[in-house]
Structure formats: C-alpha cells, structure tokens
C-alpha atoms as a PDB file:
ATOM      1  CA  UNK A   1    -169.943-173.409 -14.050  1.00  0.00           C
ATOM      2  CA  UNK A   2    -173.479-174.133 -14.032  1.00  0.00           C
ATOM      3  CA  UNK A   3    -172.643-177.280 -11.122  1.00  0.00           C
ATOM      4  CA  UNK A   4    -170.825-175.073  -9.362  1.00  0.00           C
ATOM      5  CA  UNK A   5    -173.821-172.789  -9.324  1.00  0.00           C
ATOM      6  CA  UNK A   6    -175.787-175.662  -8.282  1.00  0.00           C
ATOM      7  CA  UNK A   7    -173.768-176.803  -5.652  1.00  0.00           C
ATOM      8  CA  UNK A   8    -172.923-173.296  -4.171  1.00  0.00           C
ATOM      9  CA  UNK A   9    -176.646-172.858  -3.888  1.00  0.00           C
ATOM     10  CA  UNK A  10    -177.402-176.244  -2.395  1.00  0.00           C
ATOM     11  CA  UNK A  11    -174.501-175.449   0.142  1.00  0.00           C
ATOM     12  CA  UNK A  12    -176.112-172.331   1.624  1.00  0.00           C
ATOM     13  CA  UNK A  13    -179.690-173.437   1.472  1.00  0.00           C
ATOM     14  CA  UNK A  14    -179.313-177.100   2.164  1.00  0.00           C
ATOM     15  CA  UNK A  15    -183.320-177.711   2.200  1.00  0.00           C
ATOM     16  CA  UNK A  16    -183.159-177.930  -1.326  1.00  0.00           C
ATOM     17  CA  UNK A  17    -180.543-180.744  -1.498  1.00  0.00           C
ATOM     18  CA  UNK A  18    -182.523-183.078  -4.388  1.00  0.00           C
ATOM     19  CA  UNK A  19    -181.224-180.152  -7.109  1.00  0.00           C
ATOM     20  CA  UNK A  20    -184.578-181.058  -8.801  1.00  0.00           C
ATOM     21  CA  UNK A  21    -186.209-178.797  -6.591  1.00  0.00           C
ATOM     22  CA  UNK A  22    -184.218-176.091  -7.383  1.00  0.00           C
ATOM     23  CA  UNK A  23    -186.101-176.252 -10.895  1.00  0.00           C
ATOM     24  CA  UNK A  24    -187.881-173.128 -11.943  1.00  0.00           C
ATOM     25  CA  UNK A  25    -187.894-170.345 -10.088  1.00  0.00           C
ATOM     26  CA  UNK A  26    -187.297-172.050  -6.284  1.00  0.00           C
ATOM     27  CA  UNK A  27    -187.448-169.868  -3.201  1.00  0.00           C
ATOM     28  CA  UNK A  28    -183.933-170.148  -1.981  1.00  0.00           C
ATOM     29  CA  UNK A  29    -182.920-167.207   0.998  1.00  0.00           C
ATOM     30  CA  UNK A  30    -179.299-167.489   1.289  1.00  0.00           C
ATOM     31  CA  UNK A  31    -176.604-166.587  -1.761  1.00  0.00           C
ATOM     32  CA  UNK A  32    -174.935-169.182  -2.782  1.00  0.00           C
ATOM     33  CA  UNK A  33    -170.830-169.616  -1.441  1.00  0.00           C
ATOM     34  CA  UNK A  34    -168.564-167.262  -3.214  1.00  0.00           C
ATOM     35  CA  UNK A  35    -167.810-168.573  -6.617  1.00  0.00           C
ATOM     36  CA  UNK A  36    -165.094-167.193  -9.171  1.00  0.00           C
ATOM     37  CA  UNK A  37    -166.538-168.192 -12.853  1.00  0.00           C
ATOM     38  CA  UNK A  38    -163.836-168.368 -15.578  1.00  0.00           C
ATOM     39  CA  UNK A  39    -165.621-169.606 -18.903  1.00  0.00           C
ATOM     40  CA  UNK A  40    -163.535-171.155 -21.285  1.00  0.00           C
ATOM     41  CA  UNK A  41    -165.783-170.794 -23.691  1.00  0.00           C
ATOM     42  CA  UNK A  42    -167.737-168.152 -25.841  1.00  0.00           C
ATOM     43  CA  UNK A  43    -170.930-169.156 -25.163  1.00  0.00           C
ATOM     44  CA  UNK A  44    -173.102-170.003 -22.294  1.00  0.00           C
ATOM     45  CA  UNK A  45    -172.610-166.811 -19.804  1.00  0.00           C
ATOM     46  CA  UNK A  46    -173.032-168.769 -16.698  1.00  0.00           C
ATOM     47  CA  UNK A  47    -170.067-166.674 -15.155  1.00  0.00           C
ATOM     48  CA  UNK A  48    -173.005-163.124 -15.158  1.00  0.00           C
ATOM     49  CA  UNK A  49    -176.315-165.321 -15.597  1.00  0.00           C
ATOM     50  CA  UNK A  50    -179.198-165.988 -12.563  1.00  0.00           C
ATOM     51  CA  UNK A  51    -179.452-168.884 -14.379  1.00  0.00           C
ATOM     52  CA  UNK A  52    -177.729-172.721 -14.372  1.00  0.00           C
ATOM     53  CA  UNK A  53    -179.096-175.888 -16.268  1.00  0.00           C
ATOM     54  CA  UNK A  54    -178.849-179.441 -14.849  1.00  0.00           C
ATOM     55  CA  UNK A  55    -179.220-182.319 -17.147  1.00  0.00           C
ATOM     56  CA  UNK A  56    -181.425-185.086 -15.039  1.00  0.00           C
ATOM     57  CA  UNK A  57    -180.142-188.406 -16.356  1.00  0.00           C
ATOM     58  CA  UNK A  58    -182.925-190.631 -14.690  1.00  0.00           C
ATOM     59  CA  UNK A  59    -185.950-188.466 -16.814  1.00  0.00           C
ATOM     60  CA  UNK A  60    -183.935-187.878 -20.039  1.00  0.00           C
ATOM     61  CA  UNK A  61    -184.337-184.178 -19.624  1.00  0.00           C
ATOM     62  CA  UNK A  62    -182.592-180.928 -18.394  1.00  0.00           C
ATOM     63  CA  UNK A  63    -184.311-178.351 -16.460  1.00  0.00           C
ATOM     64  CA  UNK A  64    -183.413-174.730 -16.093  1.00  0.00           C
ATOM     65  CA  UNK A  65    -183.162-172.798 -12.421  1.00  0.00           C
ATOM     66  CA  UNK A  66    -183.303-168.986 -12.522  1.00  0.00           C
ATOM     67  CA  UNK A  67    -182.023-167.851  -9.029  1.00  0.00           C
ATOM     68  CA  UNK A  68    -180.431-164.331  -8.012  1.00  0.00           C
ATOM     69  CA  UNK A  69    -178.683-165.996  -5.577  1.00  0.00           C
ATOM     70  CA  UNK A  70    -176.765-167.705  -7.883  1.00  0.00           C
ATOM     71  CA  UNK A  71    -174.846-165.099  -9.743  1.00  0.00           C
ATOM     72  CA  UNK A  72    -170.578-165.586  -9.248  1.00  0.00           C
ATOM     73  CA  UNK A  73    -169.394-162.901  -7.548  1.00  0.00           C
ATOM     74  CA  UNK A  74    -166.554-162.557  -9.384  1.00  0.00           C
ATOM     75  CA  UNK A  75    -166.474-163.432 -13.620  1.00  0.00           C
ATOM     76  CA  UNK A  76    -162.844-163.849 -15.070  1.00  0.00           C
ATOM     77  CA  UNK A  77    -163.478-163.876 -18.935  1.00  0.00           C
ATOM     78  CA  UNK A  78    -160.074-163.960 -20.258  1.00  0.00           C
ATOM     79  CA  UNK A  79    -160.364-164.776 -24.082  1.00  0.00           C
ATOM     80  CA  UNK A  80    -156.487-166.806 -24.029  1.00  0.00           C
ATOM     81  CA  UNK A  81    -158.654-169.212 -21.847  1.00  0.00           C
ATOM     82  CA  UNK A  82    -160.340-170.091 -25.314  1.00  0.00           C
ATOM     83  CA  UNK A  83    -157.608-170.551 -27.073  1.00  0.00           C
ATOM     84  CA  UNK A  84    -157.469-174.397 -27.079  1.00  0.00           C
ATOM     85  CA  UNK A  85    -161.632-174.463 -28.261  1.00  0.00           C
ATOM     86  CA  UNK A  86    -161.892-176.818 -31.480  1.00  0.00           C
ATOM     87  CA  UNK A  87    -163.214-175.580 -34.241  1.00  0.00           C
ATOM     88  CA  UNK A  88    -166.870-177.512 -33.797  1.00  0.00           C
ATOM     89  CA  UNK A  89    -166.579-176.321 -29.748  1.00  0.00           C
ATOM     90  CA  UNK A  90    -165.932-172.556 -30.860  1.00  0.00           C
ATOM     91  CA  UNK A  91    -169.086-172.898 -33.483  1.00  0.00           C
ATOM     92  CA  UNK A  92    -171.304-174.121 -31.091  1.00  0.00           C
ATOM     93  CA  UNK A  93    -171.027-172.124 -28.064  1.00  0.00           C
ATOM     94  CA  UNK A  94    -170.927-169.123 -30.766  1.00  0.00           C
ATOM     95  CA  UNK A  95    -174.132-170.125 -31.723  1.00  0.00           C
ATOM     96  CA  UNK A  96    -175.419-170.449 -28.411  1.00  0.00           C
ATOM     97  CA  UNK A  97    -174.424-167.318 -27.573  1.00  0.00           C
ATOM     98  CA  UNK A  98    -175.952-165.526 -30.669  1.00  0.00           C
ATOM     99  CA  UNK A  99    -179.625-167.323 -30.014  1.00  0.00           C
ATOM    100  CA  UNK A 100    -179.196-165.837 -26.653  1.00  0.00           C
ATOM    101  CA  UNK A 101    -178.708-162.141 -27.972  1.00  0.00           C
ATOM    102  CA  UNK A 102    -181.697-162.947 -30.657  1.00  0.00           C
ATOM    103  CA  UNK A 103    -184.138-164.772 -28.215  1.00  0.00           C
ATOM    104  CA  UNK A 104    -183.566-161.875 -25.526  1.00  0.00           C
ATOM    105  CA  UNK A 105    -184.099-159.197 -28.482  1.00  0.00           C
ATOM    106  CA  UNK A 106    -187.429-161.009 -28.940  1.00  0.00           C
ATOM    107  CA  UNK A 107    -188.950-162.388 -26.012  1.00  0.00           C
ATOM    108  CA  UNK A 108    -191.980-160.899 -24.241  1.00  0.00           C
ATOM    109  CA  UNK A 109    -190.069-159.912 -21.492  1.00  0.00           C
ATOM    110  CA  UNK A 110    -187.525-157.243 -23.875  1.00  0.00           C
ATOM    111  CA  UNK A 111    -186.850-153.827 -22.780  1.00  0.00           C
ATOM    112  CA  UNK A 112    -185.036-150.601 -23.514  1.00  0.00           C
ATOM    113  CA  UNK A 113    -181.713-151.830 -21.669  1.00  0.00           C
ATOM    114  CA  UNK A 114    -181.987-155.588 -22.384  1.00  0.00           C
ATOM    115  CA  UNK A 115    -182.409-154.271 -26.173  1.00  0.00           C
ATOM    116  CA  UNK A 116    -179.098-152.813 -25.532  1.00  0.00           C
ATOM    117  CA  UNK A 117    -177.198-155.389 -25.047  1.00  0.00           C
ATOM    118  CA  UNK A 118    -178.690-157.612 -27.353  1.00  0.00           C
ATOM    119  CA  UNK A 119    -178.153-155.816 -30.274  1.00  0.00           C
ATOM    120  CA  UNK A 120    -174.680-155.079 -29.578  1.00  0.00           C
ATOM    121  CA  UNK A 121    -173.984-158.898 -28.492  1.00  0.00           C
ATOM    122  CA  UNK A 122    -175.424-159.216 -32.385  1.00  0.00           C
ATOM    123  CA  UNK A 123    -173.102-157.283 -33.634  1.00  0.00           C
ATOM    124  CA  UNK A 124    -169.563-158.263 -31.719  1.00  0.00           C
ATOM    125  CA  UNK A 125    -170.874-162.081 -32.709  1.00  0.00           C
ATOM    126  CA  UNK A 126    -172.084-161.743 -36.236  1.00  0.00           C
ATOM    127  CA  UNK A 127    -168.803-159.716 -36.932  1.00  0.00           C
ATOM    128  CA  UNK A 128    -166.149-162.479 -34.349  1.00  0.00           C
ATOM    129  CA  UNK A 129    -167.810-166.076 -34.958  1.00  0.00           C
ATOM    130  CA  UNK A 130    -166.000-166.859 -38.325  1.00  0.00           C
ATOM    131  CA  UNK A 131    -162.367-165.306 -36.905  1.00  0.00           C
ATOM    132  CA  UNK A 132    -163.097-166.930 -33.595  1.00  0.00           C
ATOM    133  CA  UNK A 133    -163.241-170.439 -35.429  1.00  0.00           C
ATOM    134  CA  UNK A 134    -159.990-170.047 -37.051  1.00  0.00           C
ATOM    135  CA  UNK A 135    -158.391-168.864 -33.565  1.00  0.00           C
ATOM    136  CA  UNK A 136    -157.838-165.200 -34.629  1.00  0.00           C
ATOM    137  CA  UNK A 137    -157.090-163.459 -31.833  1.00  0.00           C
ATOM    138  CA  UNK A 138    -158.983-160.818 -32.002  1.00  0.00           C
ATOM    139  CA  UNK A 139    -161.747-162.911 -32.821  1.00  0.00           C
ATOM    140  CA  UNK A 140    -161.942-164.691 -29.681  1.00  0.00           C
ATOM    141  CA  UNK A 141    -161.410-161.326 -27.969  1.00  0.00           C
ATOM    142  CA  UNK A 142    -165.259-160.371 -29.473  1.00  0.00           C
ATOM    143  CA  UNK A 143    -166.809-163.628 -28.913  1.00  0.00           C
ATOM    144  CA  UNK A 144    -165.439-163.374 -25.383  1.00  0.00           C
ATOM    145  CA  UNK A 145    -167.341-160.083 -25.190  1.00  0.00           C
ATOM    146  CA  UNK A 146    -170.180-160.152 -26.789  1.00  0.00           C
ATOM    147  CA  UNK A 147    -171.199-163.919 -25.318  1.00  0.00           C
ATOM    148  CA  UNK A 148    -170.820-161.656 -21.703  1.00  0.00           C
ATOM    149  CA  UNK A 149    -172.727-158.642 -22.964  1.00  0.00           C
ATOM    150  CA  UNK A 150    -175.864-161.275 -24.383  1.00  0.00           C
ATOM    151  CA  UNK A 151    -175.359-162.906 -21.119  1.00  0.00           C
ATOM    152  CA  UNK A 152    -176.165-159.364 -19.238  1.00  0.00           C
ATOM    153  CA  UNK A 153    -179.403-159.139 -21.402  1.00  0.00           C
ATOM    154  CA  UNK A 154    -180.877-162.222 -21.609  1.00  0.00           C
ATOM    155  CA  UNK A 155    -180.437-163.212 -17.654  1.00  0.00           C
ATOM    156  CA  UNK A 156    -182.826-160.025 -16.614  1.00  0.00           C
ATOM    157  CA  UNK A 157    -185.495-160.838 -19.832  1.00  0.00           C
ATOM    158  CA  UNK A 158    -185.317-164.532 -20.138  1.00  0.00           C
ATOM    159  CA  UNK A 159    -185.360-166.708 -23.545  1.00  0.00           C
ATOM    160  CA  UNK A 160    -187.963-168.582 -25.694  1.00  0.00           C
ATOM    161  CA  UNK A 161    -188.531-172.048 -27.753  1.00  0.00           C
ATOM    162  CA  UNK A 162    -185.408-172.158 -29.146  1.00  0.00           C
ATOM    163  CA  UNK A 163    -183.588-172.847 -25.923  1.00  0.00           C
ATOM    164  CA  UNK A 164    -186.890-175.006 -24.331  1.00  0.00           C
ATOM    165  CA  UNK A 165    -186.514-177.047 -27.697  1.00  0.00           C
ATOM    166  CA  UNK A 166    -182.696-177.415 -27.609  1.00  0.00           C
ATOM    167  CA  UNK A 167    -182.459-178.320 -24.223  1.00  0.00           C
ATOM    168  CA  UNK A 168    -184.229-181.698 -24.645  1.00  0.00           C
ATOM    169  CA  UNK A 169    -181.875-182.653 -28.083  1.00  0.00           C
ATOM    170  CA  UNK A 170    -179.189-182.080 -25.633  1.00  0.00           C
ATOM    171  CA  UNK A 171    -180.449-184.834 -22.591  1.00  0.00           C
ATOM    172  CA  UNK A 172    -182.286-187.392 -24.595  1.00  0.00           C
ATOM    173  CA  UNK A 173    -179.424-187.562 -27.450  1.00  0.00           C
ATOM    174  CA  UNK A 174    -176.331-185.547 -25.877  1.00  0.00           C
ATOM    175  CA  UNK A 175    -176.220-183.264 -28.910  1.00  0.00           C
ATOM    176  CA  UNK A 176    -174.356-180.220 -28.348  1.00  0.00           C
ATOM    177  CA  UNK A 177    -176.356-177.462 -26.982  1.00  0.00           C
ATOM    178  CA  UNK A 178    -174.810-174.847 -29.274  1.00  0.00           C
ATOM    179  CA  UNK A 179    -175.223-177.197 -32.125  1.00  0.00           C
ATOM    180  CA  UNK A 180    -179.185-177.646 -31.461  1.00  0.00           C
ATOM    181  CA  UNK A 181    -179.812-174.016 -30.795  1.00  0.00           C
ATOM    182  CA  UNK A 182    -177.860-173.205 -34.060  1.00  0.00           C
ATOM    183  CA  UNK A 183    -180.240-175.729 -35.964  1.00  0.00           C
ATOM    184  CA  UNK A 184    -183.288-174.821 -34.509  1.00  0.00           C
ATOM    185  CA  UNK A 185    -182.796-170.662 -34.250  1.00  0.00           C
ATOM    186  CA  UNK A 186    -183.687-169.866 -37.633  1.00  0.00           C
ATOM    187  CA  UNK A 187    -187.225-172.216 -37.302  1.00  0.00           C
ATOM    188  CA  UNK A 188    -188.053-170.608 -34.614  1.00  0.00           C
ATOM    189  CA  UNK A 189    -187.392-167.057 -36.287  1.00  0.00           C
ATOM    190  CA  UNK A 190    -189.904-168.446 -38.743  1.00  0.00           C
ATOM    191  CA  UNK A 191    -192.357-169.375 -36.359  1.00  0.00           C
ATOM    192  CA  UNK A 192    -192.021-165.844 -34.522  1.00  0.00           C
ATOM    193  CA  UNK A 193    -192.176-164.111 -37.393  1.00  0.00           C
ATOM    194  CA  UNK A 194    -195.595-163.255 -37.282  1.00  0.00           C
ATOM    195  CA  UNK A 195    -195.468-161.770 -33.530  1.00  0.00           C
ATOM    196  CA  UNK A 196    -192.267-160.342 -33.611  1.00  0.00           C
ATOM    197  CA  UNK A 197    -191.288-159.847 -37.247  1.00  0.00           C
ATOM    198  CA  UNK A 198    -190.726-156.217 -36.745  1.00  0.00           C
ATOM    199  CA  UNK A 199    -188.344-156.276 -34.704  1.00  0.00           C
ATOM    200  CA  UNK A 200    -185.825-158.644 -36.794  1.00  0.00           C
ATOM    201  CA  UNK A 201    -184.687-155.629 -38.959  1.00  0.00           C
ATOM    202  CA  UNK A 202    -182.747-154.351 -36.133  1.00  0.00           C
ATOM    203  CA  UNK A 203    -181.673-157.429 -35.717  1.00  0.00           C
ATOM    204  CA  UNK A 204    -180.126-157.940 -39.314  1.00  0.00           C
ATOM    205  CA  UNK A 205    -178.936-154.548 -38.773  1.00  0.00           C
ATOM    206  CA  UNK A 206    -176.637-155.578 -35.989  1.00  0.00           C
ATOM    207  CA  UNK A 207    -175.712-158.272 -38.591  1.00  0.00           C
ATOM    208  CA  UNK A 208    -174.667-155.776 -41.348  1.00  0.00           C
ATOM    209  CA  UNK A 209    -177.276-157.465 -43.391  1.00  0.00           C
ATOM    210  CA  UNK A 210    -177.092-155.089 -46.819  1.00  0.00           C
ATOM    211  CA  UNK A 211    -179.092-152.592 -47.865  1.00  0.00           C
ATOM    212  CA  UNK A 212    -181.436-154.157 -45.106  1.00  0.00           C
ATOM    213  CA  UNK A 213    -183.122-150.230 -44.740  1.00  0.00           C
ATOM    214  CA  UNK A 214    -184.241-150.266 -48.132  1.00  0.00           C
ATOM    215  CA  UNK A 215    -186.310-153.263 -47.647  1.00  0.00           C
ATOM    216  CA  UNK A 216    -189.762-153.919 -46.648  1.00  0.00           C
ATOM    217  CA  UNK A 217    -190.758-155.224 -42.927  1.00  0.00           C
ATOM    218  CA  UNK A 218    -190.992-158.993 -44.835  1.00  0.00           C
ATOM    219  CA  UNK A 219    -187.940-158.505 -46.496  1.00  0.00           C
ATOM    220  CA  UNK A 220    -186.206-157.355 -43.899  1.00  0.00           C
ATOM    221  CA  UNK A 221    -187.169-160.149 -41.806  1.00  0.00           C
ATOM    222  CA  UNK A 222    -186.221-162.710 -44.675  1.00  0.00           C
ATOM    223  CA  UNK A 223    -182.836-161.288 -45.217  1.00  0.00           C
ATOM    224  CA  UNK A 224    -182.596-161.391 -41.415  1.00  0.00           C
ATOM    225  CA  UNK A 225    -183.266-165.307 -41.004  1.00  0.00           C
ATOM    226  CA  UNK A 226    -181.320-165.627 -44.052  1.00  0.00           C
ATOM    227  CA  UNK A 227    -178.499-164.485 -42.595  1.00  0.00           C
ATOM    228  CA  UNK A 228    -178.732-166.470 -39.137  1.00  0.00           C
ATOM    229  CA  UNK A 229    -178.474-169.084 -41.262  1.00  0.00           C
ATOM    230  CA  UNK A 230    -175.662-168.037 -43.231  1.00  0.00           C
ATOM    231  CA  UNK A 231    -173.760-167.914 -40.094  1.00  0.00           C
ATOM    232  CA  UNK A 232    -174.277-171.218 -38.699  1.00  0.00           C
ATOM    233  CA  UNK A 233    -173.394-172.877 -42.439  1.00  0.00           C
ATOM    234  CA  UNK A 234    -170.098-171.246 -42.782  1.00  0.00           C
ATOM    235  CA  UNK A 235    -168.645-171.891 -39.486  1.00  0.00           C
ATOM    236  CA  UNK A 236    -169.950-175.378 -39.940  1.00  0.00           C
ATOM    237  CA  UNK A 237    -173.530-176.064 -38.141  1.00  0.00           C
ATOM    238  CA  UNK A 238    -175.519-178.634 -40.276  1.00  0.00           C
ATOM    239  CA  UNK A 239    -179.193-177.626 -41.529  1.00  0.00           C
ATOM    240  CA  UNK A 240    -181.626-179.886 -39.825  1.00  0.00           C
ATOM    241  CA  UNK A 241    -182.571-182.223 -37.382  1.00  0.00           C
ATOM    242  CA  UNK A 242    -182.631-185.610 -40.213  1.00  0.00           C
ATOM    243  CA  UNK A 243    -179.542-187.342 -38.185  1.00  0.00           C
ATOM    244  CA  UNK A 244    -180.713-186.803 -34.780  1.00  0.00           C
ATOM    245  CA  UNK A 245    -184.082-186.630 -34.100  1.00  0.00           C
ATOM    246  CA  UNK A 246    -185.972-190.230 -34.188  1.00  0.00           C
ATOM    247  CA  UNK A 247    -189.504-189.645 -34.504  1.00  0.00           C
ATOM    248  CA  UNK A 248    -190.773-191.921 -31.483  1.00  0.00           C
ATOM    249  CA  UNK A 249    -189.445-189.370 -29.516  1.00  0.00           C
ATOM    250  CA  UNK A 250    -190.803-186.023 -30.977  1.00  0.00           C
ATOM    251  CA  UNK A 251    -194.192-186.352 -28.793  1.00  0.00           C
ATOM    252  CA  UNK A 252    -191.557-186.625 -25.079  1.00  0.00           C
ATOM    253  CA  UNK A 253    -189.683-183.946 -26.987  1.00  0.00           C
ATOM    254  CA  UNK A 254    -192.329-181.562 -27.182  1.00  0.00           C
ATOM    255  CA  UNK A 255    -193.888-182.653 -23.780  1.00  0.00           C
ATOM    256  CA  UNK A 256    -190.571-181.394 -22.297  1.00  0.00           C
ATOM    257  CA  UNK A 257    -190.239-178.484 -24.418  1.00  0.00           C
ATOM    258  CA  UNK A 258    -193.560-177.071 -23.654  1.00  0.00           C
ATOM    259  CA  UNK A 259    -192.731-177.491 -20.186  1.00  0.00           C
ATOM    260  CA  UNK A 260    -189.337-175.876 -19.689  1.00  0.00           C
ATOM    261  CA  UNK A 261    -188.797-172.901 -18.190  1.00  0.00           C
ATOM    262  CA  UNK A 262    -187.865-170.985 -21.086  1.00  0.00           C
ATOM    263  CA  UNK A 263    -191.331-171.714 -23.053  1.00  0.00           C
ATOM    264  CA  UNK A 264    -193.030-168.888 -21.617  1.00  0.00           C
ATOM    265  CA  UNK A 265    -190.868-165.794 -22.448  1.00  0.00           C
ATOM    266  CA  UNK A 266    -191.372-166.745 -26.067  1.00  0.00           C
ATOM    267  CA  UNK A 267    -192.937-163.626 -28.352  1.00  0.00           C
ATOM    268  CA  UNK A 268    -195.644-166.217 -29.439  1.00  0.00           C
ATOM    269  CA  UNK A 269    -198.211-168.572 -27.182  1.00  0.00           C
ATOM    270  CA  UNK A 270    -197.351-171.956 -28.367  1.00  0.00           C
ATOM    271  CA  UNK A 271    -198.415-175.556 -27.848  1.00  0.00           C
ATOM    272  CA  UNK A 272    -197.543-179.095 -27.589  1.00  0.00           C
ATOM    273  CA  UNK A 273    -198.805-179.955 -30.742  1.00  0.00           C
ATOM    274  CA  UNK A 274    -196.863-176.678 -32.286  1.00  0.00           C
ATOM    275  CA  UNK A 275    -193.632-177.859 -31.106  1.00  0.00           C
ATOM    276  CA  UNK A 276    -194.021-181.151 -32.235  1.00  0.00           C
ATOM    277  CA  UNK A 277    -194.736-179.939 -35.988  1.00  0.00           C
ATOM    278  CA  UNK A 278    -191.886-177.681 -35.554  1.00  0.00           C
ATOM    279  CA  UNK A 279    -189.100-180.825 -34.661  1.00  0.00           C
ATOM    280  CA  UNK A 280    -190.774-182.295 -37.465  1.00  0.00           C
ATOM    281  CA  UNK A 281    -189.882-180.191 -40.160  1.00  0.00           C
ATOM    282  CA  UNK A 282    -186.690-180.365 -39.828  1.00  0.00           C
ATOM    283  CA  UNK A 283    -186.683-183.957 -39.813  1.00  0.00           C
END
C-alpha cells in the first residue's frame, strides 16, 4: 500500500519523480490517482493514513512522507483478508498497530479527538491480539478495527521515537517493523515516563490493567508498561535488541533516528546521544 501511495503521488505530481524528495513533508499540489487500499494485515493503516514509508536501499534507511494527497480514496478492510497471516505476521503488525494507538495517545501533537481513537484502538487491540494470533474470528474482526481506528488518530497527531527508532532496525537489518516497535515500545514508555507519565493510566485503563484506579500516578504507569510488555511476550515478541543490533552500528542508528520524521512529535526533546543509550540497553 504504502508504494502504491508513492507511486500514485509521483504519477500526478511528476516533479517529484526521485521518491526521496517526497521525504518529509514535500509540497506536492495534485492528489495522487485514485487508489483502493485493501490491507491484509492488522497493522500498518496505510489504507486511512497521510502517511507512506519507503525503505532507501542505497543509504540503509527508510524515510517517512506525510502527504494529504496521499490518502486512498476508498479503504476495503475486510478481516477474512487476514485470515492466511502467520502467527509471527499477526503479532507483529498487532504490535505495530498498538505503538501507534500508544505513541498517538502520547505525542505532543494529542488532542481531544485523536485521544479518542487512541484509547479505543487500546482497547479493541489489548482485548483481539492474543485471539487474532490463534485465527479466532472474531479476533481478527477487532484487530481489523482497531488497527483502522489507531490509524484515524495517529495520521492527524503524528508518532514519536519508537517508530523513528524502529524504522532504521527495519532497513539496516530487515527486522520486522512490528517486531522492532514491539521491542522497543515499552523503552520508550520508560523514557517518556517522566513527560508524559500521567497520561499512561488511561492508557492501562484501555488495557483492563486491574485495580489500575487504586494506584498511584507511578504505579499506574508501572502496571501500564508492565502490561505492554505482557502483551508482546505472550503472543510471542522477544525482549530485547541482544540478536539484532551490532554495536558498530548504534551511532548510524541513532543518526537516522534522530533524524526521521517521527522524532519530533515525541512527548520528550531527545538527542543523538539519548537514542544511542537507549538501543544500547537493550543490547
């Protein structure tokens, strides 16, 4: 979907035929040709996003491109499609859709309406992921939702360091995208914690964490990350970064991380040197 995106864009606004200059936020004036987006998986969004991610083979990187012009007019999310997802496939593009509701929930750019969605993207997720690997039905039928509904929220509010630190896992060693947001979500709770931390009992709310009221604003937030990461062990996501990350590559890593478009709408200011202390801990 998201090279279909690119490529319906590029066909309507052929000035910007090297796709890296469609990186960012690029100027484009036409719409892109009518597209039809059926995901067949629970997970990415593309098919209601503004936004598309190219992998750039030469630089070892992928870049993101936010673009109204780019949204399909027409989204087809018909959970049979999913059906045939593997296990590790269904995991992974859970995850990535449950660091989008979280990261939206959380970034500077939140709102009233985006808050919404997010929280009830939380909710469908948290409560589908584990039937949705073992190809319940009505499992996939709430992944297929709420993976739309986070889509809704995070296209108009943007992301954060989880996805800016994912995305360069994903060029430089072709790990899953799912699988590195998944390992890196509940770090970058951590990390947030201190900005944002009052906002996480909400989200372990949406999570039916227990008795998650009667906590304090630490707790809460504990029992929160706790339970992100209680997800992503039981429908199979491993723990760190030991057996893919080689440490020659953490400085590029963090270069490109810094860098990506998603850096900015994270809830706290980072750096360079941050990031690269944050790959390294789970290493």
């Amino acid at each position: 979907m998201d090279t279909s995106k690119a490529i319906g864009i590029i066909v309507n606004n052929p000035e910007f035929a090297d796709v890296r200059s469609l990186e960012g936020v690029a100027p484009t004036k036409q719409h892109a040709v009518f597209t039809i987006a059926v995901p067949t998986t629970a997970g990415t969004a593309a098919e209601v996003t503004i936004n598309y991610v190219i992998t750039d083979v030469e630089k070892k990187r992928k870049f993101v491109c936010v673009d109204v012009n780019d949204i399909p007019e027409v989204a087809v999310v018909d959970p049979e499609m999913m059906y045939s997802m593997p296990k590790p496939l269904t995991a992974a593009t859970g995850m990535d859709a449950l660091t989008h509701a979280i990261e939206g929930y959380i970034t500077k750019g939140h709102c009233t309406i985006s808050d919404m969605f997010h929280l009830e993207a939380i909710h469908l997720i948290a409560k589908n992921l584990r039937a949705a690997v073992e190809n319940d039905k009505a499992g996939r039928e709430g992944m297929a939702l709420g993976q739309y509904i986070a889509g809704m929220g995070f296209s108009n509010v943007g992301l954060g360091i989880v996805h800016s630190m994912a995305h360069g896992l994903s060029a430089l060693y072709d790990t899953p995208h799912g699988v590195a947001c998944a390992i890196l979500l509940p770090l970058g709770l951590e990390y947030n914690m201190p900005v944002a931390g009052e906002r996480y009992r909400a989200i372990g709310r949406a999570m039916e964490v227990p008795y998650i009221d009667s906590m304090n604003d630490e707790d809460a937030a504990k029992a929160t990350i706790a339970a992100v990461k209680k997800l992503g062990h039981d429908v199979g996501i491993p723990a760190d970064l030991k057996e893919i990350v080689k440490d020659e590559d953490v400085q590029f890593l963090s270069e490109s991380a810094f860098a990506d478009a998603c850096c900015p709408g994270n809830p706290r200011d980072t750096s360079v040197e941050e990031i690269a202390a944050l790959y390294r801990s789970l290493m």
